[in-house]
Each structure stands twice: as structure tokens, then as C-alpha cells.
N, C-alpha and C. Protein backbone atom coordinates (compact mmCIF):
# COMPACT_ATOMS: atom_id res chain seq x y z
N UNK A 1 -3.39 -0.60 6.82
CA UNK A 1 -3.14 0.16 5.59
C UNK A 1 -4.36 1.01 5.28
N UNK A 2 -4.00 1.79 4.70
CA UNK A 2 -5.13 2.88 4.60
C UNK A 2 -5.75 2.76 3.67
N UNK A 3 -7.26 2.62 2.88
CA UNK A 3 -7.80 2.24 1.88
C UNK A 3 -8.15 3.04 0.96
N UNK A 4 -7.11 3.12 -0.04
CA UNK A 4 -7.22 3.69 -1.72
C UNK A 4 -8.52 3.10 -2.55
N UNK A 5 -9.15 4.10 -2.92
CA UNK A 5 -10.40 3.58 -3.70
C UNK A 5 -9.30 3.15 -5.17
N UNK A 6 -8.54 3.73 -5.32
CA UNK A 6 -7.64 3.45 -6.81
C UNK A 6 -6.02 3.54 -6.22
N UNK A 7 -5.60 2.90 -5.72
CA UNK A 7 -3.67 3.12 -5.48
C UNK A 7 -2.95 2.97 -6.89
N UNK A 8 -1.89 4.03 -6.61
CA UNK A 8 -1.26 4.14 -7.96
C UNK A 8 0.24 3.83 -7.42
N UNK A 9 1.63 3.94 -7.81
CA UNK A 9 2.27 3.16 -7.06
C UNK A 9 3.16 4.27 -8.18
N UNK A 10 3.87 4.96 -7.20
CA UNK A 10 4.82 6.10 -7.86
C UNK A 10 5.93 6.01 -7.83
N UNK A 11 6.60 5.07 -7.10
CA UNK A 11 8.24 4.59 -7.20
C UNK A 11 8.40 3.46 -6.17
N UNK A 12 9.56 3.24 -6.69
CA UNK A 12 9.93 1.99 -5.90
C UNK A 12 11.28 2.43 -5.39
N UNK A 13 11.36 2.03 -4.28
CA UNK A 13 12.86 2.28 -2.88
C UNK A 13 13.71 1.16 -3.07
N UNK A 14 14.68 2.15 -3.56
CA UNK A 14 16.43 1.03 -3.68
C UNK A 14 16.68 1.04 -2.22
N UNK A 15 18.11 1.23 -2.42
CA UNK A 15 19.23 1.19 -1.47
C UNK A 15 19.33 2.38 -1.31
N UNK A 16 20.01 2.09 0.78
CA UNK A 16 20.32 3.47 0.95
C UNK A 16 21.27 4.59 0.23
N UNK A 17 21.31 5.89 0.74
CA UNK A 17 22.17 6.36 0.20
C UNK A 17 22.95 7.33 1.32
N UNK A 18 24.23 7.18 1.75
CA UNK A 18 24.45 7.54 3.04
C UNK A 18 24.07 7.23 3.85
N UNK A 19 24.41 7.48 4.92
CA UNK A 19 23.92 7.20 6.29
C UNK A 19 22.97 8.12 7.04
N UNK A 20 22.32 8.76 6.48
CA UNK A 20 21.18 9.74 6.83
C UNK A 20 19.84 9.36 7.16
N UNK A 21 19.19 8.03 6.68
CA UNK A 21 18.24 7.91 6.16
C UNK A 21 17.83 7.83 4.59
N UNK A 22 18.44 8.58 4.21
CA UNK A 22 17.73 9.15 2.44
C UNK A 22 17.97 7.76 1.49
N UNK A 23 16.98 7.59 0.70
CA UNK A 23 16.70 6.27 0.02
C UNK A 23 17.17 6.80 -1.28
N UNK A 24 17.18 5.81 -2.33
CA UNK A 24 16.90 6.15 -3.75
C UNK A 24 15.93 5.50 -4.16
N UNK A 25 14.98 6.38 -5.38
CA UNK A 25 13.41 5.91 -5.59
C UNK A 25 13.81 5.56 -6.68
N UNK A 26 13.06 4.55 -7.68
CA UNK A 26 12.85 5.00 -8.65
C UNK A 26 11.31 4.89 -9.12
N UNK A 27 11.43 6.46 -9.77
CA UNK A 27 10.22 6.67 -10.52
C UNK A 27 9.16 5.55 -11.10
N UNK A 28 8.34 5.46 -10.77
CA UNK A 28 7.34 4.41 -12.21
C UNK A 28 6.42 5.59 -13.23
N UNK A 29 7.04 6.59 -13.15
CA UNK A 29 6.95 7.18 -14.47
C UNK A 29 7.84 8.73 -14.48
N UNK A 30 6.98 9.90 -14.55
CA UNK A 30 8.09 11.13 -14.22
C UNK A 30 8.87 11.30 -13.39
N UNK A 31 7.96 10.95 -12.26
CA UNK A 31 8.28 11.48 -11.13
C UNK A 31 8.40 13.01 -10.83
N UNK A 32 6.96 13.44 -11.27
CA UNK A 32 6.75 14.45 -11.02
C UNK A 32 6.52 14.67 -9.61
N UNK A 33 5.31 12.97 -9.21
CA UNK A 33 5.10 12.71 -7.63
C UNK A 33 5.60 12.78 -6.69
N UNK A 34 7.03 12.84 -6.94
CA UNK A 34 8.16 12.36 -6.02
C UNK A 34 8.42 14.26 -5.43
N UNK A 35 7.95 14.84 -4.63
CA UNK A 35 8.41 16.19 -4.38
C UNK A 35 7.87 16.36 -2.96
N UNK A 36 8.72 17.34 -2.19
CA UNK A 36 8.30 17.72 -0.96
C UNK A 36 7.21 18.05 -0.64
N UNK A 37 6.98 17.67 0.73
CA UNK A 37 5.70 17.54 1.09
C UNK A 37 4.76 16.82 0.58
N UNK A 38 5.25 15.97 -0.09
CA UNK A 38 3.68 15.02 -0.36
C UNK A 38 3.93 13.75 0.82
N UNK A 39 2.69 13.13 1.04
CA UNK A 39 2.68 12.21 1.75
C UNK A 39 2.25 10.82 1.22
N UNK A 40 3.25 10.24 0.31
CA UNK A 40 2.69 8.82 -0.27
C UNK A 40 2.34 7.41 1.59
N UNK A 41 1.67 6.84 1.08
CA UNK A 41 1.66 5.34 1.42
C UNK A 41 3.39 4.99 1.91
N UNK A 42 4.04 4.36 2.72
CA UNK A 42 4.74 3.40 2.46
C UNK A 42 5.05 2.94 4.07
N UNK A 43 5.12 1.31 3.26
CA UNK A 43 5.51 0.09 4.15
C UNK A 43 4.18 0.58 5.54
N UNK A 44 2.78 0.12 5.05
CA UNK A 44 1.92 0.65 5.82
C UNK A 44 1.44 2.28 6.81
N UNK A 45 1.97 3.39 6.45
CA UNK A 45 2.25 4.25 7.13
C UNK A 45 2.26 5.75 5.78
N UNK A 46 1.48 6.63 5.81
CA UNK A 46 1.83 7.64 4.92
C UNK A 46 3.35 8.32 6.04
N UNK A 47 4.09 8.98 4.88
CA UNK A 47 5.05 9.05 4.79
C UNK A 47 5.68 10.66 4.32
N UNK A 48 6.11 11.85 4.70
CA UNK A 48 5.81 13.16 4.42
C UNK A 48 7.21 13.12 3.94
N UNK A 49 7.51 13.15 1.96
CA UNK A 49 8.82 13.70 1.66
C UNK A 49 9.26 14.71 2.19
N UNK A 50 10.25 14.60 2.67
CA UNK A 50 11.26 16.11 3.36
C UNK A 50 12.07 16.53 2.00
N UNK A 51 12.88 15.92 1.73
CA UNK A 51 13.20 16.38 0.49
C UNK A 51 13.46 15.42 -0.20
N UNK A 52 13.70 15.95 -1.76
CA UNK A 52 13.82 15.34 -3.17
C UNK A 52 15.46 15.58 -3.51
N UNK A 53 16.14 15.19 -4.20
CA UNK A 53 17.01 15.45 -5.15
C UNK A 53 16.78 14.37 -6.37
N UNK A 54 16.82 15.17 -8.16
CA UNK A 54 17.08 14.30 -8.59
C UNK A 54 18.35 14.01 -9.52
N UNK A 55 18.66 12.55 -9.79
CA UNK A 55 20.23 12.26 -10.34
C UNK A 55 19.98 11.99 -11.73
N UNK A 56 21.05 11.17 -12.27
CA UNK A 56 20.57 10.31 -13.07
C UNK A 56 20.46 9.22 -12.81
N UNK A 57 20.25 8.41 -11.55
CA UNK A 57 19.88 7.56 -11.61
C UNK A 57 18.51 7.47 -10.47
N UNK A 58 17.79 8.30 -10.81
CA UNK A 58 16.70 8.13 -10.05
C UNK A 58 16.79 9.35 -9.05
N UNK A 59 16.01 9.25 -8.27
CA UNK A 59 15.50 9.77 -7.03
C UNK A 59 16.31 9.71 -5.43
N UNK A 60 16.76 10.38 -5.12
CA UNK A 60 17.28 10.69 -3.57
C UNK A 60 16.29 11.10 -2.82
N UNK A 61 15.76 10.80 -1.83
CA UNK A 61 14.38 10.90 -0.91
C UNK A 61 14.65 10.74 0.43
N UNK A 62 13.91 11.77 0.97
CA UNK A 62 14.49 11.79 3.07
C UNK A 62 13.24 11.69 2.88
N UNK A 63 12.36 10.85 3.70
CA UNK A 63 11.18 10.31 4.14
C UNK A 63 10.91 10.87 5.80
N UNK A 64 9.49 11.51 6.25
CA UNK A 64 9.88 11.85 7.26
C UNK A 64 9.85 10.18 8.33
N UNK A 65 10.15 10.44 9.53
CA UNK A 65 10.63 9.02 10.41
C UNK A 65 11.58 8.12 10.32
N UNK A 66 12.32 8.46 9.09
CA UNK A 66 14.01 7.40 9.10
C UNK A 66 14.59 8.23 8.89
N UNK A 67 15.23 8.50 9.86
CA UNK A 67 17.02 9.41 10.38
C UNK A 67 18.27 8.27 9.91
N UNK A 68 18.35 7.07 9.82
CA UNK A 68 19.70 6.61 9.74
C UNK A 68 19.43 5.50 9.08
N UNK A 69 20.78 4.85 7.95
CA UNK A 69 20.98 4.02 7.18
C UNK A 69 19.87 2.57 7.78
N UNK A 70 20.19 2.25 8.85
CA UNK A 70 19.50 0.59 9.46
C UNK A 70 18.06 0.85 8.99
N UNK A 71 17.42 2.28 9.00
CA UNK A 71 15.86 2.63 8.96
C UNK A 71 15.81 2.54 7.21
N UNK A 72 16.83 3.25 6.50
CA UNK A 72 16.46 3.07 5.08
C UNK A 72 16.43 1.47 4.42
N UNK A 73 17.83 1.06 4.75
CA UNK A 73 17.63 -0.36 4.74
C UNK A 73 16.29 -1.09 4.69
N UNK A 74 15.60 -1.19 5.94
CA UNK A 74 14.37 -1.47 5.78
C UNK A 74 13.53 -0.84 4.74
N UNK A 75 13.40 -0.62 3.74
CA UNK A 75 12.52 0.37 3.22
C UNK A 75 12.76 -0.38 1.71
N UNK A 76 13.78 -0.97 1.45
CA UNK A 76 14.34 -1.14 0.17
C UNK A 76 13.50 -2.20 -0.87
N UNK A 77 13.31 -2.17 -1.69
CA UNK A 77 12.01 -2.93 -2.66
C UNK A 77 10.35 -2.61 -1.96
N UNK A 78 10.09 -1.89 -1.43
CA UNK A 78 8.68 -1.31 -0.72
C UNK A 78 8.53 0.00 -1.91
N UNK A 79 7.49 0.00 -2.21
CA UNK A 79 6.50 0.78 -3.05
C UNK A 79 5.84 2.30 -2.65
N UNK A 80 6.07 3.30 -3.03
CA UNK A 80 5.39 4.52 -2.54
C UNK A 80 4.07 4.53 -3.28
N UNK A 81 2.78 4.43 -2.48
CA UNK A 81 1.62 4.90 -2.98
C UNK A 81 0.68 6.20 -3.20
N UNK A 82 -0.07 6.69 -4.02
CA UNK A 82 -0.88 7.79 -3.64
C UNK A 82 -1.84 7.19 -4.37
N UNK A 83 -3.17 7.68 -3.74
CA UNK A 83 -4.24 7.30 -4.15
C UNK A 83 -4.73 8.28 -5.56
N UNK A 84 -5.11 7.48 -6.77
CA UNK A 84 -5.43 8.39 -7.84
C UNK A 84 -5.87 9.50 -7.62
N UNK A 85 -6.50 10.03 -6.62
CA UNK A 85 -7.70 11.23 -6.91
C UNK A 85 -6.36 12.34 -6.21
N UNK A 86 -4.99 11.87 -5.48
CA UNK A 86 -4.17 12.51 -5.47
C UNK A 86 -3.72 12.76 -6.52
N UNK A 87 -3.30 12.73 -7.79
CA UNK A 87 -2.26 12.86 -8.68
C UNK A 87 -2.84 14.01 -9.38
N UNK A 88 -1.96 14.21 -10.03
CA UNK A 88 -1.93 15.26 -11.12
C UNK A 88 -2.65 14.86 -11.70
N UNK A 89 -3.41 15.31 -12.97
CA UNK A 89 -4.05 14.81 -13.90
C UNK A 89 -2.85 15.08 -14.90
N UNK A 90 -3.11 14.05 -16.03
CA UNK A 90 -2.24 13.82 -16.63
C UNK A 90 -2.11 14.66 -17.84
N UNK A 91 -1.14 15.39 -18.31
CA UNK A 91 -1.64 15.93 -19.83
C UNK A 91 -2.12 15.44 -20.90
N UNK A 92 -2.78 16.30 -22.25
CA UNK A 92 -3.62 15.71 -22.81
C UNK A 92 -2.70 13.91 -23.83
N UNK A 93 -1.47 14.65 -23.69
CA UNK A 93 -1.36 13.15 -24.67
C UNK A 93 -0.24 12.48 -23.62
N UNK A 94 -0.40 12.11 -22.38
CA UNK A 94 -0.10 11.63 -21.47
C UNK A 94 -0.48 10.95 -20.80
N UNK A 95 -0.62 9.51 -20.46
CA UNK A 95 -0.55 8.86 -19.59
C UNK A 95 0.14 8.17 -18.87
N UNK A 96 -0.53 7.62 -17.65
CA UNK A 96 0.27 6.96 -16.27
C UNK A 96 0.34 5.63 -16.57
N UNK A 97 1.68 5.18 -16.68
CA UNK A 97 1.92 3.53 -17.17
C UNK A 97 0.78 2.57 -16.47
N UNK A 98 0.69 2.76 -15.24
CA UNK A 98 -0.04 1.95 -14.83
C UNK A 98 -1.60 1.56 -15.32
N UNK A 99 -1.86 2.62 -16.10
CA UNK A 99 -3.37 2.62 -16.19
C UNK A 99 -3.60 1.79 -17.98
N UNK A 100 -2.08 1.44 -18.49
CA UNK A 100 -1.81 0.55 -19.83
C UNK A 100 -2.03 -0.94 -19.27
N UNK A 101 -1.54 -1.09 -18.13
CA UNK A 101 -1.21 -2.64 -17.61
C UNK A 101 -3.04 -3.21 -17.76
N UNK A 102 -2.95 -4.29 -18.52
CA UNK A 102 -4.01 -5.41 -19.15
C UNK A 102 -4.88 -4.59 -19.96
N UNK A 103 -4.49 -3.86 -20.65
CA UNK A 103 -5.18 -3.36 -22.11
C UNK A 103 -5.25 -4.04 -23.29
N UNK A 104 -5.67 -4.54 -24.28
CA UNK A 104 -5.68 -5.34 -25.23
C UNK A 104 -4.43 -4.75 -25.80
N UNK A 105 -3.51 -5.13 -26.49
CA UNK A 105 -2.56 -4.66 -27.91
C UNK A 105 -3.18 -5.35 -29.39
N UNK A 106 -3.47 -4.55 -30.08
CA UNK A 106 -3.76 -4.88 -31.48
C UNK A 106 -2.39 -4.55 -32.32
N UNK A 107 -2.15 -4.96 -33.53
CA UNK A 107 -1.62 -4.29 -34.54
C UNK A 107 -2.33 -2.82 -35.33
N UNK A 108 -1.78 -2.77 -36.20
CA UNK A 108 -2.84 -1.35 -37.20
C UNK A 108 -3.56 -1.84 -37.98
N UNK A 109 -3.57 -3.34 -38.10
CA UNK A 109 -4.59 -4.19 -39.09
C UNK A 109 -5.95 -4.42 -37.60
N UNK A 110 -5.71 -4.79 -36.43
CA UNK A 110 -6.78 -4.42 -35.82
C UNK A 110 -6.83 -6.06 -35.24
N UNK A 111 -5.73 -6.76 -35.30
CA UNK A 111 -5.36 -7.99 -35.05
C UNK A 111 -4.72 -8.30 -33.54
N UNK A 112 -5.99 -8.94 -32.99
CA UNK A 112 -5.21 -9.00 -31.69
C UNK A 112 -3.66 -9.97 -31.18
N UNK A 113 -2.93 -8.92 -30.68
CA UNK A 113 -1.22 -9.52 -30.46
C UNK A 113 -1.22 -10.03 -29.09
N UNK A 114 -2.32 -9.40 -27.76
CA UNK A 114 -2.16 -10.07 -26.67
C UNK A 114 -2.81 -9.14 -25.44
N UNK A 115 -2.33 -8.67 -24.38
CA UNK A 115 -2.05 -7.97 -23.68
C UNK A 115 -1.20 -7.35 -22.85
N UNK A 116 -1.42 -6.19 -22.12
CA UNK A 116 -0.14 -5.27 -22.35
C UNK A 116 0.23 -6.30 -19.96
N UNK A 117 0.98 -7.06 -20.01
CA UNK A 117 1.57 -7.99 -18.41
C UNK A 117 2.36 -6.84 -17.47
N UNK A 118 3.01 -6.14 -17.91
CA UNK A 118 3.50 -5.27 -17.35
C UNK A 118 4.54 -4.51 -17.76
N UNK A 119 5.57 -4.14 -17.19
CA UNK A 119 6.01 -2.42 -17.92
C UNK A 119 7.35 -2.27 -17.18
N UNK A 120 8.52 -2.23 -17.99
CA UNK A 120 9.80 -1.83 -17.16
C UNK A 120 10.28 -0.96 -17.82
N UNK A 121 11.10 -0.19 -17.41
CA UNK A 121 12.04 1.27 -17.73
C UNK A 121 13.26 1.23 -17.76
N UNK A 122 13.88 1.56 -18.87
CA UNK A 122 15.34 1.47 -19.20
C UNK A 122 15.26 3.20 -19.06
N UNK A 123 16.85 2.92 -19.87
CA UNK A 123 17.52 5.04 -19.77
C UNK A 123 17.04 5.31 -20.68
N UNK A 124 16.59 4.72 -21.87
CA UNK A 124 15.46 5.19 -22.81
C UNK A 124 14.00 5.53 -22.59
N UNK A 125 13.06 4.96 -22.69
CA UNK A 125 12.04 5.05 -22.25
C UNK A 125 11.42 3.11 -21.45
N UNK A 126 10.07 3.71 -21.32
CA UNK A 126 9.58 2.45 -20.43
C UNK A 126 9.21 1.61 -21.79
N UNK A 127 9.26 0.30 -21.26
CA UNK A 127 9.14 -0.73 -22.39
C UNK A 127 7.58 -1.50 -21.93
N UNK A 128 6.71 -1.61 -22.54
CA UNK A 128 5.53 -2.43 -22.37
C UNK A 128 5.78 -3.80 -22.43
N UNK A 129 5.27 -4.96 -21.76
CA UNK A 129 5.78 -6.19 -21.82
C UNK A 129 4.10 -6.90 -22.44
N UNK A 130 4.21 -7.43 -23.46
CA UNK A 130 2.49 -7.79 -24.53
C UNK A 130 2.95 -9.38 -24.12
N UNK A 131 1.62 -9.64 -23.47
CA UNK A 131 1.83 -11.72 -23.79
C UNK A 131 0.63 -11.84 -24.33
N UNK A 132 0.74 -12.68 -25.44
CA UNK A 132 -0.78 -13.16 -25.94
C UNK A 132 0.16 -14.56 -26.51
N UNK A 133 -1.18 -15.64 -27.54
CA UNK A 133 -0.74 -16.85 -28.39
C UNK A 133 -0.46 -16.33 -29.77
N UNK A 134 0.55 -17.22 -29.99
CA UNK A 134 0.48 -17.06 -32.04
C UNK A 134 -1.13 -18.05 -32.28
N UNK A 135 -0.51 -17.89 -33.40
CA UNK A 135 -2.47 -18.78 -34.32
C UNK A 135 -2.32 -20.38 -33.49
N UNK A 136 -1.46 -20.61 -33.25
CA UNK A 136 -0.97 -22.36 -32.73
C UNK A 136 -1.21 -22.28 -31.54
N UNK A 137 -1.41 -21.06 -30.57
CA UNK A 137 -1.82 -21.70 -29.43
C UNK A 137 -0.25 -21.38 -28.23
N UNK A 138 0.86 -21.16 -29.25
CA UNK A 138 2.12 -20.76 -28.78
C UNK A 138 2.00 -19.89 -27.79
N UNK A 139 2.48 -19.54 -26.30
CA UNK A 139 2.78 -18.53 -25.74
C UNK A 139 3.94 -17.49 -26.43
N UNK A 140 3.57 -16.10 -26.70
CA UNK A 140 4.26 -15.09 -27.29
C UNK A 140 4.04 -13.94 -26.23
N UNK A 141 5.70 -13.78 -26.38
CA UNK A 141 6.10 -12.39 -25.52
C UNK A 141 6.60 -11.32 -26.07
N UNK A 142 6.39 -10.26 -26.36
CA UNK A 142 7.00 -8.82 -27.10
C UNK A 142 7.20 -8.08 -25.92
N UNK A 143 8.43 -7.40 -26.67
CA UNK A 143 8.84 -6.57 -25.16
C UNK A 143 8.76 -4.96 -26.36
N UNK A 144 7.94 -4.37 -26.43
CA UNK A 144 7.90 -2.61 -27.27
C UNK A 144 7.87 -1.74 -26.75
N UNK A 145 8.56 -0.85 -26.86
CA UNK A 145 9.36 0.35 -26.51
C UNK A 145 8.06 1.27 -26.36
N UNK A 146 7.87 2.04 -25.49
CA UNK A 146 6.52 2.87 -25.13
C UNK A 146 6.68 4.33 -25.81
N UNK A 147 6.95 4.21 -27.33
CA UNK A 147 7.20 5.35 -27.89
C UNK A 147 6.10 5.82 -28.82
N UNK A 148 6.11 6.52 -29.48
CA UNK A 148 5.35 7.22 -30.78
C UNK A 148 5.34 6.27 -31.60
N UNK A 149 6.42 5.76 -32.33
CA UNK A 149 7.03 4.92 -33.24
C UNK A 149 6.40 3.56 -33.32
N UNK A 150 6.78 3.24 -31.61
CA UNK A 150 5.55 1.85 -31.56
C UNK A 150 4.70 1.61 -31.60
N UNK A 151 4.06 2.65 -30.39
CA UNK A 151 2.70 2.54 -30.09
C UNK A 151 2.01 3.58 -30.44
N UNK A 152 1.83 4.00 -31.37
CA UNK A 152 0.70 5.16 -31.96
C UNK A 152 -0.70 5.22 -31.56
N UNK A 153 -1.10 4.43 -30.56
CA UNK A 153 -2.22 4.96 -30.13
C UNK A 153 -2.54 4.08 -29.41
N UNK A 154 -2.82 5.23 -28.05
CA UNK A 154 -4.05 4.89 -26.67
C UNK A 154 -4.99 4.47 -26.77
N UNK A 155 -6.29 4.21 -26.23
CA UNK A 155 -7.21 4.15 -26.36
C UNK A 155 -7.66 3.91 -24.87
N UNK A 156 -7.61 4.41 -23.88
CA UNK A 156 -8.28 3.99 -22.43
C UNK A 156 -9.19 3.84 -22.28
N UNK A 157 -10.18 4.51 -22.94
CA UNK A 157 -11.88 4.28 -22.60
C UNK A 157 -12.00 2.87 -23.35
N UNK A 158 -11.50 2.58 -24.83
CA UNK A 158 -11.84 1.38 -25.41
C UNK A 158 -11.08 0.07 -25.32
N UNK A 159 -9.80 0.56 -24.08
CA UNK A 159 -9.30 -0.67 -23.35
C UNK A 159 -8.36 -1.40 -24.37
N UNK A 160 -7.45 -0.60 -24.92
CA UNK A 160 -6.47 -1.01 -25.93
C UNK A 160 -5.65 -0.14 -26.58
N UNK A 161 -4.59 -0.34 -26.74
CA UNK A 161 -3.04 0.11 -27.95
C UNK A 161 -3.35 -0.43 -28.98
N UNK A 162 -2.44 0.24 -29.77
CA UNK A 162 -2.08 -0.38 -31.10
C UNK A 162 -0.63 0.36 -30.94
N UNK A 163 -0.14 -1.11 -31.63
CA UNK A 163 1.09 -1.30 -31.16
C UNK A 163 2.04 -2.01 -33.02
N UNK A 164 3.09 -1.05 -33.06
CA UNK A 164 4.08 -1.91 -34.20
C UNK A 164 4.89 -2.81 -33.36
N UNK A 165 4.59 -4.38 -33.67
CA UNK A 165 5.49 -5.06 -32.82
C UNK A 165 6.71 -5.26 -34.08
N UNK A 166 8.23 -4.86 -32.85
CA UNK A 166 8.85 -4.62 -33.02
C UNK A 166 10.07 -5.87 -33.96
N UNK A 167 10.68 -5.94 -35.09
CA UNK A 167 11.13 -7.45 -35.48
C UNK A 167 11.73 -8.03 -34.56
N UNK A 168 11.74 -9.43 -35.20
CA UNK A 168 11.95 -10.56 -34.52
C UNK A 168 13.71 -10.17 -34.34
């Protein structure tokens, strides 16, 4: 495998689609990444998109080296990588989910709720997954919606959200 000073991990490979080769991705965020000619990481081997289409349900992807269904098959739950210093930079009030995963979550009182375990995506937006304890010592899980509404503020350099956790 080829060594990323920072790997970022830009979609993940369903099931085939046809018998061509062509996979379906899905995004771990725009998927702006996902476009011809780039060459992510995958299943040990960079990998040169031939082409893109996108649906609504994700990403259609011809990868160059798999011509036929048995080759996509193999490919399915495997991860497309690019190394950070590939990506876009992000716009100013934009960031890359990945770079939220183990950030502190506070409330707006400044009360720590936990940290941010990891991150899944519905047809709405991506949902942050926060585990921290109540005052008892309890394991607590919030699942908050990665919106304006919730989370009103980044903070990457100071390694934390603030977050409205959402009612019970």
C-alpha cells in the first residue's frame, strides 16, 4: 500500500452495477472527489476513474482494471483513498467529515457531552454519532444531525463542536 502522510477515505464501493465492471460509490461527503481521472487508493492499488455518473443514490464508477461484474464484485465494502494534500481545500465554512471524527462536543453552556465516534449519512444530511457519560458514569449516545441548527460551531484548531443535543 502506498503511504499517505494523512489518508482521507472518499467513498465507499457497493454493489455492482451491470455487468461492465462499474461499481456504485458512496460518497463520505460531496463527492466532489469522485470525478474522472483522479486516481484514489483502492483495495491496495491506485485506481484511475474512467468515468463518473451521478444518481440518487450515490455514485456509478468504471475504475480503470475491472471490465466485468466478477471484478466489481470484488471491490464491494473496500474504501477509495486520496491522500489529504490531494483534495480540494475545503470552502471557508466547510468541512471534511472526517476531520470532526474524535473532536470534543460541548453544549452552548460549554459542558462537555462526549465525543464526536463517528458519522453516517442519510438522504438528509450526515448525522454525527457523540459517545460520552451522563454525571453517573452512564454510557450516552446522541446521534445529531450535522446541520446549522445543531451544530453551530466548528472549531478544528481548538478540537471541538458545539452541538444542540437533540430531545430525548
Amino acid at each position: 500500500m502506498e503511504d499517505f502522510s494523512d489518508p482521507v477515505v472518499i467513498g465507499i464501493i457497493g454493489a455492482p452495477h451491470g455487468v461492465s465492471g462499474t461499481v456504485r460509490v458512496r460518497p463520505t461527503g460531496s463527492g466532489n472527489h469522485l470525478r474522472e481521472d483522479i486516481e484514489p487508493f483502492v483495495d491496495g492499488v491506485r485506481r484511475r476513474i474512467l468515468r463518473v455518473r451521478e444518481t440518487p443514490k450515490g455514485f456509478l464508477v468504471d475504475l480503470e482494471g475491472f471490465a466485468g461484474r466478477p471484478d466489481a464484485k470484488s471491490l464491494r465494502g473496500k474504501e477509495l483513498f486520496l491522500d489529504r494534500s490531494e483534495l480540494d481545500e475545503p470552502d471557508e465554512d466547510e468541512v471534511y467529515v472526517s476531520d470532526l471524527m474524535g473532536l470534543r462536543a460541548v453544549d452552548e453552556s460549554g459542558n462537555d457531552i462526549g465525543a464526536v465516534a463517528e458519522t453516517f449519512e442519510t438522504p438528509a444530511h450526515e448525522i454525527l454519532v457523540v459517545r460520552g457519560e451522563s454525571e453517573t458514569g452512564e454510557a450516552r449516545e446522541y446521534y445529531v444531525p450535522f446541520t446549522l441548527e445543531h451544530v453551530p460551531e466548528v472549531d478544528l484548531d481548538g478540537g471541538r463542536i458545539v452541538i444542540r443535543v437533540p430531545e430525548e
